[in-house]
PDB file of N, CA and C in Angstrom:
ATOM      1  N   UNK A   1       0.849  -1.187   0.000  1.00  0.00           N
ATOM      2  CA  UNK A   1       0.000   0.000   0.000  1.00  0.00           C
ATOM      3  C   UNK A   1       0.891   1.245   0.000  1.00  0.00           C
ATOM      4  N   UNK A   2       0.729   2.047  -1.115  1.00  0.00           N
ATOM      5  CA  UNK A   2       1.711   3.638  -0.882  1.00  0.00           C
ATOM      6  C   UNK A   2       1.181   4.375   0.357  1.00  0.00           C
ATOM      7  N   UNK A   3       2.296   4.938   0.824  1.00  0.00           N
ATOM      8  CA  UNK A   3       2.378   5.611   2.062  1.00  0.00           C
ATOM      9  C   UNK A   3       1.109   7.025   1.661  1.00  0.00           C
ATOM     10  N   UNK A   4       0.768   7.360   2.627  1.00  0.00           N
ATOM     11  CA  UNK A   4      -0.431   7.531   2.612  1.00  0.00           C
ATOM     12  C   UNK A   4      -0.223   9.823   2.550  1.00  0.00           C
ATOM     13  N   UNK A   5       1.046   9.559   3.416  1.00  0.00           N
ATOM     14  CA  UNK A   5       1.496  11.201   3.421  1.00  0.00           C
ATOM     15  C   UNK A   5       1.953  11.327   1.619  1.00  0.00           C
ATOM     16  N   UNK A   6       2.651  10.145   1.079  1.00  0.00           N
ATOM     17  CA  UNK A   6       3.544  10.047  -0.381  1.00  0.00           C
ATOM     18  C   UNK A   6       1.817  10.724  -1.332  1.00  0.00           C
ATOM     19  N   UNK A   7       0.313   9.713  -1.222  1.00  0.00           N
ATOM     20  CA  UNK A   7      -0.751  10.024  -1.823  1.00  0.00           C
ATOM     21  C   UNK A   7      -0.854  11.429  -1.898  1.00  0.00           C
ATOM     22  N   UNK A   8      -1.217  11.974  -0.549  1.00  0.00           N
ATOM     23  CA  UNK A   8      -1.531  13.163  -0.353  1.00  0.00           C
ATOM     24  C   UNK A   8      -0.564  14.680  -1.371  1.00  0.00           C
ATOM     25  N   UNK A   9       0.585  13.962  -0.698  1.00  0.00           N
ATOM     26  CA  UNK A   9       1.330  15.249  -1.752  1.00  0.00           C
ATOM     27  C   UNK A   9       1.116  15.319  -3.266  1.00  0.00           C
ATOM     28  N   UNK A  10       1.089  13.756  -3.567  1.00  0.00           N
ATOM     29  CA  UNK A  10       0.504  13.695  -5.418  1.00  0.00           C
ATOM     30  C   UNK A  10      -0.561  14.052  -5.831  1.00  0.00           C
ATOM     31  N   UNK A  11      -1.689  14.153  -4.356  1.00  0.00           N
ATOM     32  CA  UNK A  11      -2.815  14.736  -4.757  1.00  0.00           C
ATOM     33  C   UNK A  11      -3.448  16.248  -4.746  1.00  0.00           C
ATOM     34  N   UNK A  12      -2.398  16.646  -3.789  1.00  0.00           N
ATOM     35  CA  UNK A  12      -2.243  17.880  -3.696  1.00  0.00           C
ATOM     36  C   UNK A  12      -1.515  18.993  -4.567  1.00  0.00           C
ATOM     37  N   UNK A  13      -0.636  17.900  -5.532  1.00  0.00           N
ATOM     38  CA  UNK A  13      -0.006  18.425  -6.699  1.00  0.00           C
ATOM     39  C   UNK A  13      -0.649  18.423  -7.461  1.00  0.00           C
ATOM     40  N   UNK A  14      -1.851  17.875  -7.856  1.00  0.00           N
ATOM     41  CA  UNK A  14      -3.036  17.795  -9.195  1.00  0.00           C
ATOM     42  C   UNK A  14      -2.365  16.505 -10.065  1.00  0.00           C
ATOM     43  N   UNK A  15      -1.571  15.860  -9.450  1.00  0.00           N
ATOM     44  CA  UNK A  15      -0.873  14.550 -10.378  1.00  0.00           C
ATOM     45  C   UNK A  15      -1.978  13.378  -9.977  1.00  0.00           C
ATOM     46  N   UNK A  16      -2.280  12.599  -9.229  1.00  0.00           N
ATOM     47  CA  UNK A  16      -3.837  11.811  -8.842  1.00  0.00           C
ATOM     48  C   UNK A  16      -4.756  12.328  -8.296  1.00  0.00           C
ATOM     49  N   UNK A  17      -6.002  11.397  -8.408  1.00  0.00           N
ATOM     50  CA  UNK A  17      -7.314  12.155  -7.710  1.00  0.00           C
ATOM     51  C   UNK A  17      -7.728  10.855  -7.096  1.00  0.00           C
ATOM     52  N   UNK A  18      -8.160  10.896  -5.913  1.00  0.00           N
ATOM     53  CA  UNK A  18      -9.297   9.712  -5.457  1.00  0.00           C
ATOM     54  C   UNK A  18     -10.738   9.869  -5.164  1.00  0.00           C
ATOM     55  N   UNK A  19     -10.889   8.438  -5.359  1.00  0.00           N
ATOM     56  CA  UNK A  19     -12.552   7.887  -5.472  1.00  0.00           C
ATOM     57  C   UNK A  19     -12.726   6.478  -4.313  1.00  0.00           C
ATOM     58  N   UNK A  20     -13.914   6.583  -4.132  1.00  0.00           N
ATOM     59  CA  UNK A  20     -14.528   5.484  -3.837  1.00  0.00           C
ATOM     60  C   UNK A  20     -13.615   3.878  -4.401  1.00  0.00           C
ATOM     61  N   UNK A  21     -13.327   4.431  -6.265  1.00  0.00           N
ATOM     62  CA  UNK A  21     -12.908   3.074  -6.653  1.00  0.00           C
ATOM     63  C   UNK A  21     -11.277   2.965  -6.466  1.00  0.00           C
ATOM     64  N   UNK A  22     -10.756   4.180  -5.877  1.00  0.00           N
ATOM     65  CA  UNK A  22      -9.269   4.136  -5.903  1.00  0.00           C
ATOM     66  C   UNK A  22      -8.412   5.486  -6.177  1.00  0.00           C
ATOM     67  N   UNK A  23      -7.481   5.123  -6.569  1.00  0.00           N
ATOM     68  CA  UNK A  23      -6.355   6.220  -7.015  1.00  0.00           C
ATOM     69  C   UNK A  23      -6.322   6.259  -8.415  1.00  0.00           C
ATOM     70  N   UNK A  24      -6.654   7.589  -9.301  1.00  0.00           N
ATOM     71  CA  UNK A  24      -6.114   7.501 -10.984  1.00  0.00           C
ATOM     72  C   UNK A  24      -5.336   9.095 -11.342  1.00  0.00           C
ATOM     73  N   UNK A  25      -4.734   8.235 -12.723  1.00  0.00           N
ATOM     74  CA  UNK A  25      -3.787   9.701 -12.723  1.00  0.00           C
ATOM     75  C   UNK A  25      -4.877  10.696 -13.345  1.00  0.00           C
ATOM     76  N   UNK A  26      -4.330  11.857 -12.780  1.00  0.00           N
ATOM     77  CA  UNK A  26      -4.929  13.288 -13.812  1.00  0.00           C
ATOM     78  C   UNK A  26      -4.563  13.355 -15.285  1.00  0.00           C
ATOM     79  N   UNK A  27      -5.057  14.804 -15.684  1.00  0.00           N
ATOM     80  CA  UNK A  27      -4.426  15.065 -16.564  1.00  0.00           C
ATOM     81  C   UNK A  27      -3.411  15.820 -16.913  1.00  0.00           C
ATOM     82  N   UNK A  28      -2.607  15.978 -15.869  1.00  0.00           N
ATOM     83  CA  UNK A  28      -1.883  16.425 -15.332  1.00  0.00           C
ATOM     84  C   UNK A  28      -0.590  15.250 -15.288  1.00  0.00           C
ATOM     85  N   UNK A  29      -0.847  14.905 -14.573  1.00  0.00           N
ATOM     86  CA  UNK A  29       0.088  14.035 -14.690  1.00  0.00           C
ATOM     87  C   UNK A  29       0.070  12.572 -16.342  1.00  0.00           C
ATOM     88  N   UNK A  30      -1.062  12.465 -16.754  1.00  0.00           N
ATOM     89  CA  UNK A  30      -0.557  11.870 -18.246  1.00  0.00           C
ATOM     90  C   UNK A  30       0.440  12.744 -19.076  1.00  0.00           C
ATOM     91  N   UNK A  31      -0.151  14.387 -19.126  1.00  0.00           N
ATOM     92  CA  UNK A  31       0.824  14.878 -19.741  1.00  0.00           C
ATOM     93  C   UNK A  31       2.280  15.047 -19.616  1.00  0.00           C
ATOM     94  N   UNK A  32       2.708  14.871 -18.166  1.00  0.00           N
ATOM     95  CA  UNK A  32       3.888  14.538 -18.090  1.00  0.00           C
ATOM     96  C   UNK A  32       4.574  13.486 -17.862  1.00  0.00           C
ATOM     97  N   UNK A  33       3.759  12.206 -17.813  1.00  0.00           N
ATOM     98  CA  UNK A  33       4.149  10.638 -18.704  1.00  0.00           C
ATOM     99  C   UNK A  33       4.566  10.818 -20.086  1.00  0.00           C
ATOM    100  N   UNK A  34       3.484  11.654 -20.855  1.00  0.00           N
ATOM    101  CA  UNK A  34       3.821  11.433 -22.810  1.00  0.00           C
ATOM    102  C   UNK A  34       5.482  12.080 -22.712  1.00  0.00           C
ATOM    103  N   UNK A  35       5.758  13.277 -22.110  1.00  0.00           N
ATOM    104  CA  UNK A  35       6.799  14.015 -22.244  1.00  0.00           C
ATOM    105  C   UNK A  35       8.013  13.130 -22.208  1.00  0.00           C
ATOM    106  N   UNK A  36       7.561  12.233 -20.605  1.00  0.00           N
ATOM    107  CA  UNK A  36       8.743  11.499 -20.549  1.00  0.00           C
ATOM    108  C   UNK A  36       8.817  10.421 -20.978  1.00  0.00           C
ATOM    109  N   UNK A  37       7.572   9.926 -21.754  1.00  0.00           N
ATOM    110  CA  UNK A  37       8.193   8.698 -22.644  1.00  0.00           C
ATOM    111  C   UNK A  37       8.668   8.939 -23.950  1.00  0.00           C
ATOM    112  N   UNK A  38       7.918  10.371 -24.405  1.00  0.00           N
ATOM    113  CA  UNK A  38       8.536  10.919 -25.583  1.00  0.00           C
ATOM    114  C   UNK A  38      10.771  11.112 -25.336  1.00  0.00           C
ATOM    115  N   UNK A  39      10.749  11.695 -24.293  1.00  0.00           N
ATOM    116  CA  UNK A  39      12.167  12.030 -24.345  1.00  0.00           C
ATOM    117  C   UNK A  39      12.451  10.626 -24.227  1.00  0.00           C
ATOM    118  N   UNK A  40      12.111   9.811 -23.730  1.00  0.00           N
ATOM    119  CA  UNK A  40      13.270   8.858 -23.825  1.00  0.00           C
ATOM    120  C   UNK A  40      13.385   8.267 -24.890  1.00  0.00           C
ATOM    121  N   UNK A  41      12.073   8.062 -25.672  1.00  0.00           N
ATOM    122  CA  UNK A  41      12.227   7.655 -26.583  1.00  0.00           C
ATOM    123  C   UNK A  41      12.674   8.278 -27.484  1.00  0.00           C
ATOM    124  N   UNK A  42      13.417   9.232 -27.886  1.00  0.00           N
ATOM    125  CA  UNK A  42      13.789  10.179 -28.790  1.00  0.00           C
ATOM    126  C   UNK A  42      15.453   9.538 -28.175  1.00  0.00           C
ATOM    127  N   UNK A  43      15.858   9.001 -27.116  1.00  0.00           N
ATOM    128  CA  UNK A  43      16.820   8.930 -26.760  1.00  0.00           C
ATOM    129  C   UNK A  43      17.671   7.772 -26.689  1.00  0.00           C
ATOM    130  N   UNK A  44      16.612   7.126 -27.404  1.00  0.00           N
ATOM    131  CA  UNK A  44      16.748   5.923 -27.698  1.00  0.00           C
ATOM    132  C   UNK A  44      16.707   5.087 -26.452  1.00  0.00           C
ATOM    133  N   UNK A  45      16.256   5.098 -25.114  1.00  0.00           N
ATOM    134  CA  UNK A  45      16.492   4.564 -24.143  1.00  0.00           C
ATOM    135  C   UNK A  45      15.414   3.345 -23.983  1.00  0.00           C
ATOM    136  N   UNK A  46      16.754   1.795 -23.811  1.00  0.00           N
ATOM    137  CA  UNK A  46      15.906   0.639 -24.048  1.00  0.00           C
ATOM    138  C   UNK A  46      15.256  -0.022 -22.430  1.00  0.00           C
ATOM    139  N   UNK A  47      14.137   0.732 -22.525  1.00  0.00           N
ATOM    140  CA  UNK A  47      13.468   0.616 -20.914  1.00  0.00           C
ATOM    141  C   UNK A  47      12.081  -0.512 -20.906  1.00  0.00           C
ATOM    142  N   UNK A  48      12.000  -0.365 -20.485  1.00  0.00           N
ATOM    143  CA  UNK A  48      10.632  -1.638 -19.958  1.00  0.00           C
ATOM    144  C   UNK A  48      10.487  -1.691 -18.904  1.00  0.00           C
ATOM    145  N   UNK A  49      10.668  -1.079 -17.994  1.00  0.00           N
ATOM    146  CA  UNK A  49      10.078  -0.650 -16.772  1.00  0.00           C
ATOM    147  C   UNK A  49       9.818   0.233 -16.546  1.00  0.00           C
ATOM    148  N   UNK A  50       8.159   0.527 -16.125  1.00  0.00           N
ATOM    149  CA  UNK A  50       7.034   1.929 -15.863  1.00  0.00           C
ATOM    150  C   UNK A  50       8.152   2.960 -15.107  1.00  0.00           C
ATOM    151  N   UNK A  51       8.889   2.343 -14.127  1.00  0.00           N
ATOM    152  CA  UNK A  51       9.796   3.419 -12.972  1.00  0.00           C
ATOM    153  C   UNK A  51      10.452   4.222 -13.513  1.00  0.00           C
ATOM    154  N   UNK A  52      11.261   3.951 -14.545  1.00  0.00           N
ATOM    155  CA  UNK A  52      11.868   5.036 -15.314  1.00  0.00           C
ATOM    156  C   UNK A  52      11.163   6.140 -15.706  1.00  0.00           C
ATOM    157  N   UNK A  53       9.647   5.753 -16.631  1.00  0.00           N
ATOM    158  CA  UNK A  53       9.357   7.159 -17.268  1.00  0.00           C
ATOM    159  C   UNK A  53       8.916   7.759 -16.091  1.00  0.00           C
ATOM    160  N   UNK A  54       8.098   7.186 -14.988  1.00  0.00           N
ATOM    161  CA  UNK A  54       7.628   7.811 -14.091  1.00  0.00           C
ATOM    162  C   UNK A  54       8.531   8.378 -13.675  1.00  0.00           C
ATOM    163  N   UNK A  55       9.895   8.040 -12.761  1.00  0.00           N
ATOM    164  CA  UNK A  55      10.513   8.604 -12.629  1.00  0.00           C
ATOM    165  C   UNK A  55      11.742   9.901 -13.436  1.00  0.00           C
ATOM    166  N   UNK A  56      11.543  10.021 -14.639  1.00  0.00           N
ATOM    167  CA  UNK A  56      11.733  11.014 -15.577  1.00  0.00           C
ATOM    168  C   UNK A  56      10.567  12.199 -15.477  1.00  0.00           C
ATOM    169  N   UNK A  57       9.369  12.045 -15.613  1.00  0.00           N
ATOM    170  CA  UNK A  57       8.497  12.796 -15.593  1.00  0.00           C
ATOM    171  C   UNK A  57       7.806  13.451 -14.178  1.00  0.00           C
ATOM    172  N   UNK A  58       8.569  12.545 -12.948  1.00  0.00           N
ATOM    173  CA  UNK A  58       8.345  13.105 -11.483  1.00  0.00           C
ATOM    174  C   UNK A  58      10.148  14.302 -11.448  1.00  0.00           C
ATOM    175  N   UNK A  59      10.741  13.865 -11.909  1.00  0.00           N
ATOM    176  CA  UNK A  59      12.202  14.688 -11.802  1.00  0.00           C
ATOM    177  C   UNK A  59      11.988  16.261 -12.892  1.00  0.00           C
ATOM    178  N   UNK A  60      10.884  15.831 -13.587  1.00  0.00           N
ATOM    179  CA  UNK A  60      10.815  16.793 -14.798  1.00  0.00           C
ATOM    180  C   UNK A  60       9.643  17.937 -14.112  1.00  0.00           C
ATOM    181  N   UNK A  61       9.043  17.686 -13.262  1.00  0.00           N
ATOM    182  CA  UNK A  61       8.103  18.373 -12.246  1.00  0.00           C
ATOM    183  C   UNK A  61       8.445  18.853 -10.843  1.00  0.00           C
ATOM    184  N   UNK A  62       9.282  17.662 -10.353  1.00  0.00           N
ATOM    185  CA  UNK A  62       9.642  17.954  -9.160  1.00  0.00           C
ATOM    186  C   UNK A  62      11.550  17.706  -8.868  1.00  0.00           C
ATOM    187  N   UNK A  63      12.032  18.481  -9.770  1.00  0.00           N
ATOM    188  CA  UNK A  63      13.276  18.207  -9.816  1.00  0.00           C
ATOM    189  C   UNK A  63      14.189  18.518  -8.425  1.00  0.00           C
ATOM    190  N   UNK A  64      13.944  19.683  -8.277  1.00  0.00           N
ATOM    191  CA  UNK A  64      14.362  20.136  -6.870  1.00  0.00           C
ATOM    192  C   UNK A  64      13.781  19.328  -5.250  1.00  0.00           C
ATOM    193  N   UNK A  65      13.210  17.965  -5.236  1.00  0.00           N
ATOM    194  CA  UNK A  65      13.022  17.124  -4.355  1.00  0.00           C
ATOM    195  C   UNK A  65      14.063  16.290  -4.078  1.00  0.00           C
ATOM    196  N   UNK A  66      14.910  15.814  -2.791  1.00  0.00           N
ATOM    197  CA  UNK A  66      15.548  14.574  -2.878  1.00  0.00           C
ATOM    198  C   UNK A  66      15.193  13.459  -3.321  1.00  0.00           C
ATOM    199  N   UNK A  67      16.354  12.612  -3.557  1.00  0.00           N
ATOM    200  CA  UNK A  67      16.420  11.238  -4.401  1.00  0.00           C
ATOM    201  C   UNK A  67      15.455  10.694  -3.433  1.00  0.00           C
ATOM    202  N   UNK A  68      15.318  10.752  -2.393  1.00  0.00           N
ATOM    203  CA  UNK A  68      14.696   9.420  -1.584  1.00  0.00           C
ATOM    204  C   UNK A  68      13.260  10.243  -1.728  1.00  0.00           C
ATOM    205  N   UNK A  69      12.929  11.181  -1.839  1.00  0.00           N
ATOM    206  CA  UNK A  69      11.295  11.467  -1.818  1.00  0.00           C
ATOM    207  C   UNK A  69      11.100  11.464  -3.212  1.00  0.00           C
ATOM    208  N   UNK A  70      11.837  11.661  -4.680  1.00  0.00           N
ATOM    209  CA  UNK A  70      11.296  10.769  -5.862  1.00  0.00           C
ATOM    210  C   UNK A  70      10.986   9.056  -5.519  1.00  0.00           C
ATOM    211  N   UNK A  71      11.878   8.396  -5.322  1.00  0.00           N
ATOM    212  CA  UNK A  71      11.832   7.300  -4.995  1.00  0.00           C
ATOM    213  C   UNK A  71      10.294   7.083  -4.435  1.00  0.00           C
ATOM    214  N   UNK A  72      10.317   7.765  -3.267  1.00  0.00           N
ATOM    215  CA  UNK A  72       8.769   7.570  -2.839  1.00  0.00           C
ATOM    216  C   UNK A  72       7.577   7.505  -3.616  1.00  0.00           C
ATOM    217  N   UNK A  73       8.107   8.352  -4.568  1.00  0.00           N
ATOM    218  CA  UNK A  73       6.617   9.118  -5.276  1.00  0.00           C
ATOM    219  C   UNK A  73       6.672   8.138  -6.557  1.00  0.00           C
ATOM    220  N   UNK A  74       7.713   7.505  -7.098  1.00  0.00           N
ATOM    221  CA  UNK A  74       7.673   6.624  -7.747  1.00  0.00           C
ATOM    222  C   UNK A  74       7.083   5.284  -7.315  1.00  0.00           C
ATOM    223  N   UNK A  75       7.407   4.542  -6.393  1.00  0.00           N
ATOM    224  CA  UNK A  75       6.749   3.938  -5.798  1.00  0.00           C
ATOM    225  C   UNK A  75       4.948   4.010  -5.601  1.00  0.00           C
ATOM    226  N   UNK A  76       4.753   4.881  -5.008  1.00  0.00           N
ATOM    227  CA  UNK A  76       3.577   5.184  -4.980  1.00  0.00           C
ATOM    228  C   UNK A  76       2.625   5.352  -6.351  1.00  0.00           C
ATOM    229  N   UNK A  77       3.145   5.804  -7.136  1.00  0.00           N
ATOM    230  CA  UNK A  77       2.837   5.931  -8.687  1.00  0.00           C
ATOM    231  C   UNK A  77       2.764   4.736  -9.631  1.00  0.00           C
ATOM    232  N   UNK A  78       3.649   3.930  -9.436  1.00  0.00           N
ATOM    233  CA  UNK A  78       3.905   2.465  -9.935  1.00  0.00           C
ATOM    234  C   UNK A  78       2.613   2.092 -10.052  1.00  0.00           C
ATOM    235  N   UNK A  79       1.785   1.122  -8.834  1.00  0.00           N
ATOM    236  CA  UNK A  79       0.493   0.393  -9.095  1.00  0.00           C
ATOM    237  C   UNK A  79      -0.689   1.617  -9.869  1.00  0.00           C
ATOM    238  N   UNK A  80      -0.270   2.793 -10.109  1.00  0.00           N
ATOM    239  CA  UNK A  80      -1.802   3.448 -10.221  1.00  0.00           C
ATOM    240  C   UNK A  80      -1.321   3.580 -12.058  1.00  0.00           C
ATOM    241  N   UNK A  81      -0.074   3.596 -12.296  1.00  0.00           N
ATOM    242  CA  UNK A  81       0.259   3.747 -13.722  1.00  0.00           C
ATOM    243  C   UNK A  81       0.365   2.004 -14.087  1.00  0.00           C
ATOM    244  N   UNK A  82       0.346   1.291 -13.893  1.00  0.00           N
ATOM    245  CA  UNK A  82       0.290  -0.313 -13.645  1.00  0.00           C
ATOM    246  C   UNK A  82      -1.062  -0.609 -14.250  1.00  0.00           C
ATOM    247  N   UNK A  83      -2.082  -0.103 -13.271  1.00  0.00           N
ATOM    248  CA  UNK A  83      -3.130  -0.399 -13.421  1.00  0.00           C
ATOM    249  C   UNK A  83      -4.108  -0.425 -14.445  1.00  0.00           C
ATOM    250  N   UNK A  84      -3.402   0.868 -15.596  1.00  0.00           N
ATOM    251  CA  UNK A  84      -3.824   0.957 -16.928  1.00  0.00           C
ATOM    252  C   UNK A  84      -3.394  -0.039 -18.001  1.00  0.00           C
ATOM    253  N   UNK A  85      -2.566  -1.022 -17.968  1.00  0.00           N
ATOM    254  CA  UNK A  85      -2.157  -1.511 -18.335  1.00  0.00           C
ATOM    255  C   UNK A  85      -2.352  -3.324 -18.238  1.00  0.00           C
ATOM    256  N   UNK A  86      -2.979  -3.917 -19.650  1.00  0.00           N
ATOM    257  CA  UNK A  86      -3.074  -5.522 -19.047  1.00  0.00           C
ATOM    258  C   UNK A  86      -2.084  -6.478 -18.590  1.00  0.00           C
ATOM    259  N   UNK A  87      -2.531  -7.302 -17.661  1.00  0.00           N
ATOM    260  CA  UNK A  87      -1.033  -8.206 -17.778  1.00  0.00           C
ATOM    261  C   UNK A  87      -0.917  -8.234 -16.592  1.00  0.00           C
ATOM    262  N   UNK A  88       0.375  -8.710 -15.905  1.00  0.00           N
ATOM    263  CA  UNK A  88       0.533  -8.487 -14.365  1.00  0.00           C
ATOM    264  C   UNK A  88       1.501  -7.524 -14.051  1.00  0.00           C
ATOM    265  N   UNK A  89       1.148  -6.836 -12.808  1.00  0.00           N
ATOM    266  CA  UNK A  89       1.684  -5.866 -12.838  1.00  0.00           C
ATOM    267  C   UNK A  89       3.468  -6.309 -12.661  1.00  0.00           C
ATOM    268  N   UNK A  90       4.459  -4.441 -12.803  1.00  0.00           N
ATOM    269  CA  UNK A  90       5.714  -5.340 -12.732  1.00  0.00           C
ATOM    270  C   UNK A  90       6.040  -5.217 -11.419  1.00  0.00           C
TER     271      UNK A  90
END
């Protein structure tokens, strides 16, 4: 379960919203998924794991945060960007 202070700040950033059925991203935060899957992919970067772009596109918003509170927010972000996706999660 993501830490619950980690939710709050993402939600307070306009990056998720909650419901009854859960946690989903804004639109806010898709737009800065495309960015960062666009750059990497322009960068040729051979990724397959969600953590990267997330974590590209949380550094591209919240650059001035320490490594260990991206980390967090990546984490926390993982199952809700997961969740759009079929298959099992990674």
């Amino acid at each position: 379960m993501p830490d619950e202070d980690v939710l709050a700040a993402l939600e307070a950033a306009g990056l998720v919203a909650r419901d009854a059925a859960g946690v989903h991203p804004t639109r806010r935060w898709r737009g800065a998924m495309a960015r960062a899957a666009r750059s990497l992919q322009a960068r040729g970067a051979p990724w397959k794991d969600l953590r990267l772009p997330i974590a590209v596109a949380l550094v591209e918003l919240f650059g001035d945060l320490p490594d260990d509170e991206i980390v967090r927010r990546v984490e926390a972000l993982l199952p809700v960007e997961a969740a759009g996706f079929p298959g099992p999660a990674p």
